[in-house]
C-alpha atoms as a PDB file:
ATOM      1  CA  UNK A   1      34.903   6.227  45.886  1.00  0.00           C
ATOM      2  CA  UNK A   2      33.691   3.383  48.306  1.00  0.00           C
ATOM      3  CA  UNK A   3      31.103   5.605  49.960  1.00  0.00           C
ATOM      4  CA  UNK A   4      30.131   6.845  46.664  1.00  0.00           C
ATOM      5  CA  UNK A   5      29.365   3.130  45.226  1.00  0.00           C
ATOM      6  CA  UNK A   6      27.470   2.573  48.979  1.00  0.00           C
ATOM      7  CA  UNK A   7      24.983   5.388  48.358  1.00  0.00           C
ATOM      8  CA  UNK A   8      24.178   4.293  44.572  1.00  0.00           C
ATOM      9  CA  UNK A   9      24.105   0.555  45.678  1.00  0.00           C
ATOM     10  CA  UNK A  10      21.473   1.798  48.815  1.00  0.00           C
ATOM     11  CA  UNK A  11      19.401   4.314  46.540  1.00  0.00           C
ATOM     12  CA  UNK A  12      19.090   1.034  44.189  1.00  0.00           C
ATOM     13  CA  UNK A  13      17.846  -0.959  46.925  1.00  0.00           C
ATOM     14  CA  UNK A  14      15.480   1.406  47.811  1.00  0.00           C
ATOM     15  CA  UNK A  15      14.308   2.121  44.533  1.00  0.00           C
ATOM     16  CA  UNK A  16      13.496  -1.637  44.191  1.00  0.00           C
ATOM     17  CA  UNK A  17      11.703  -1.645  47.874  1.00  0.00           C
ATOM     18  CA  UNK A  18       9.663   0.986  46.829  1.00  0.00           C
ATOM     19  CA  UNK A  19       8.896  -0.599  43.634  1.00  0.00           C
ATOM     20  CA  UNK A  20       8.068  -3.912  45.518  1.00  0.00           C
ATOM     21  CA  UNK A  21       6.132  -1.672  47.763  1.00  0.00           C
ATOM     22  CA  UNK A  22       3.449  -0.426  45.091  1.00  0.00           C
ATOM     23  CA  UNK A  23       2.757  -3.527  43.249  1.00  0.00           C
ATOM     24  CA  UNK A  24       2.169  -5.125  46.774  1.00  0.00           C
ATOM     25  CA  UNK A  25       0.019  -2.298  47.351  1.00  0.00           C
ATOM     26  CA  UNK A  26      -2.046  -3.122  44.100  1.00  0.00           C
ATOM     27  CA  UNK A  27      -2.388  -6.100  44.085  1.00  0.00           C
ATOM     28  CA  UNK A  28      -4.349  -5.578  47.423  1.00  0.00           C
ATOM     29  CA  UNK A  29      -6.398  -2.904  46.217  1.00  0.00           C
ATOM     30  CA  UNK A  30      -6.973  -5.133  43.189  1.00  0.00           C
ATOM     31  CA  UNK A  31      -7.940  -7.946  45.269  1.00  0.00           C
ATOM     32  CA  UNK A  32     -10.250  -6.226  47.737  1.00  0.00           C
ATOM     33  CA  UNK A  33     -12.022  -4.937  44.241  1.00  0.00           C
ATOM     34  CA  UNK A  34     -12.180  -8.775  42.773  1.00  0.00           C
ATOM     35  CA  UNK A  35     -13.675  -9.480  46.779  1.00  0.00           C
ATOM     36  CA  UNK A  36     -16.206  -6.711  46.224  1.00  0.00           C
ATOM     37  CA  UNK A  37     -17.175  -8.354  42.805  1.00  0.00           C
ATOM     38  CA  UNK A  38     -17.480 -11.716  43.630  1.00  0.00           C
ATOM     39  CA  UNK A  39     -19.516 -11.055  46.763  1.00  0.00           C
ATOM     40  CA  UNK A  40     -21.984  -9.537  44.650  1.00  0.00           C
ATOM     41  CA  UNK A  41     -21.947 -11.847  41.845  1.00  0.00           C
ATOM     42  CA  UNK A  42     -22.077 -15.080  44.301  1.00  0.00           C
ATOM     43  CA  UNK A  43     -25.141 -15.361  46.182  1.00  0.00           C
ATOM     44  CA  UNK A  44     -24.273 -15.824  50.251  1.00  0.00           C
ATOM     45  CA  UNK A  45     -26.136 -18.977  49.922  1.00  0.00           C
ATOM     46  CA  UNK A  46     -27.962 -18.328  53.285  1.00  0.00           C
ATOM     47  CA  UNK A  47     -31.333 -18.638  51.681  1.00  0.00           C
ATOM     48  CA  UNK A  48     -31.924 -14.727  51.135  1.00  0.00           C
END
């Protein structure tokens, strides 16, 4: 019974790691796309 709550408790855990794991992961993509943007939209302001 013990070992049986263990697995459910760990495959919960992971669940929620992997979870964590993919918003992390989009919120990077989504930032490197809001980088993208605003280096286009902003001029460098080196005179160019």
């Amino acid at each position: 019974m013990i070992a049986v709550v263990d697995t459910a408790a760990g495959l919960a855990v992971s669940g929620v790691g992997l979870a964590a794991d993919a918003a992390i992961g989009t919120v990077r993509l989504t930032g490197k796309a809001v980088g993208a943007a605003a280096d286009l939209a902003i001029p460098d302001g080196d005179g160019k």
